[in-house]
Protein backbone atom coordinates (compact mmCIF):
# COMPACT_ATOMS: atom_id res chain seq x y z
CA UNK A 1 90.24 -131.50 71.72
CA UNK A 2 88.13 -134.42 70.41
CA UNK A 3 87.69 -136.52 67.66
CA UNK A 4 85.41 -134.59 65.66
CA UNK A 5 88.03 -131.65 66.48
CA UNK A 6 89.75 -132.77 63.62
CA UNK A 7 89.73 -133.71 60.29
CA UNK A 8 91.33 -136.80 58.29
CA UNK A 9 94.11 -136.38 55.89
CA UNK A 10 91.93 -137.12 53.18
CA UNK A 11 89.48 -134.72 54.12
CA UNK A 12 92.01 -131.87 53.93
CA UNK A 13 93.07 -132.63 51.20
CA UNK A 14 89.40 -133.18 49.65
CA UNK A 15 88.50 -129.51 51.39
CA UNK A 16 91.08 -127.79 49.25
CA UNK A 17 89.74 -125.20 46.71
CA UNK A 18 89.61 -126.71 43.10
CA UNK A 19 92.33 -125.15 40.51
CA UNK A 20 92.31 -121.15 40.60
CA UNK A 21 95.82 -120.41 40.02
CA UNK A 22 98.46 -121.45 37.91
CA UNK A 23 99.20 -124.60 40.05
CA UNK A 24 96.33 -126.07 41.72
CA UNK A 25 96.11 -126.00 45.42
CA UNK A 26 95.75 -129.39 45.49
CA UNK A 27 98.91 -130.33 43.37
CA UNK A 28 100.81 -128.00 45.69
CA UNK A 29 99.22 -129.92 49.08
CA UNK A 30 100.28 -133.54 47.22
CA UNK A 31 104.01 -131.67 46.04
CA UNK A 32 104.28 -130.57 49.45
CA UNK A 33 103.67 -133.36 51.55
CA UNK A 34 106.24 -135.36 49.31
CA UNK A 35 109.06 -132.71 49.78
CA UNK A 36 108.66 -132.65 53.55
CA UNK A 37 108.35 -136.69 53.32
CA UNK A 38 111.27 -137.38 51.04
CA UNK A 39 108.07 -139.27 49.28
CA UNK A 40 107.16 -140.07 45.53
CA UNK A 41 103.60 -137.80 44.84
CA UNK A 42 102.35 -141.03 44.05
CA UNK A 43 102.79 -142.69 47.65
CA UNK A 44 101.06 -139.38 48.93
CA UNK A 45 98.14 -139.80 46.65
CA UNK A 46 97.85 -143.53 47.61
CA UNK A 47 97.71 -142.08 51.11
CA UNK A 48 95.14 -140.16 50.52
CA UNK A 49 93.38 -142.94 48.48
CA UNK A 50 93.51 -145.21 52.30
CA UNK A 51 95.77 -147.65 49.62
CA UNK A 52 98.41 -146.95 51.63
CA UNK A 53 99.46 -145.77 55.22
CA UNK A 54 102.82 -143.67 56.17
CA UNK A 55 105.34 -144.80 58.42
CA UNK A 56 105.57 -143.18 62.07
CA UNK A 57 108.24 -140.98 60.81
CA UNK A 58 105.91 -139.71 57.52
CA UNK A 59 103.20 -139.31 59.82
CA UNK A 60 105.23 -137.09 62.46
CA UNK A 61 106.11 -134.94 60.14
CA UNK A 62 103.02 -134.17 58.41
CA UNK A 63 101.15 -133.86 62.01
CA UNK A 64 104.13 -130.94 62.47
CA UNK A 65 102.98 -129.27 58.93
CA UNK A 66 99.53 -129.70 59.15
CA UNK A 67 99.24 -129.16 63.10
CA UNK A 68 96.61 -132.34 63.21
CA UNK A 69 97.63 -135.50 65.46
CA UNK A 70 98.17 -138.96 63.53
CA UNK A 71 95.70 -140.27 65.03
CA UNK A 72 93.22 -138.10 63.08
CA UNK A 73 94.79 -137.74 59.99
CA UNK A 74 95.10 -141.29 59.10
CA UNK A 75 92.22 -143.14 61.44
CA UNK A 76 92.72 -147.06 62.06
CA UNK A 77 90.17 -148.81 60.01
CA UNK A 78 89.03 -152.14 60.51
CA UNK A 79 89.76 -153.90 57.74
């Protein structure tokens, strides 16, 4: 697979449908993430903001639930 292969973690989460259902898809991506992290919601938002990056162990585990490679989900930037 390539680069383009995949998508970013903020781009899944951006790609989710908007609220149709009692809880809103993405509240239940951002709840998610945390309870498989052990993370506040608010560090996974500010991951998906680019404030913030997870640790190796955050990141394996959220390549295992979301089947995407780090590398993709949360691309180096050259700051």
């Amino acid at each position: 697979m390539t680069e383009t292969d995949y998508q970013s973690f903020a781009q899944i989460y951006k790609g989710l449908p908007e609220r149709t259902e009692v809880k809103a898809p993405k509240t239940a991506f951002v709840e998610r993430i945390a309870e498989i992290t052990k993370k506040s919601t608010k560090t996974v938002r500010c991951w998906i903001a680019g404030v913030q990056r997870p640790d190796a162990l955050c990141q394996s585990l959220i390549e295992k639930e979301l089947g995407v490679p780090g590398e993709y989900l949360f691309p180096k930037t050259d700051d």
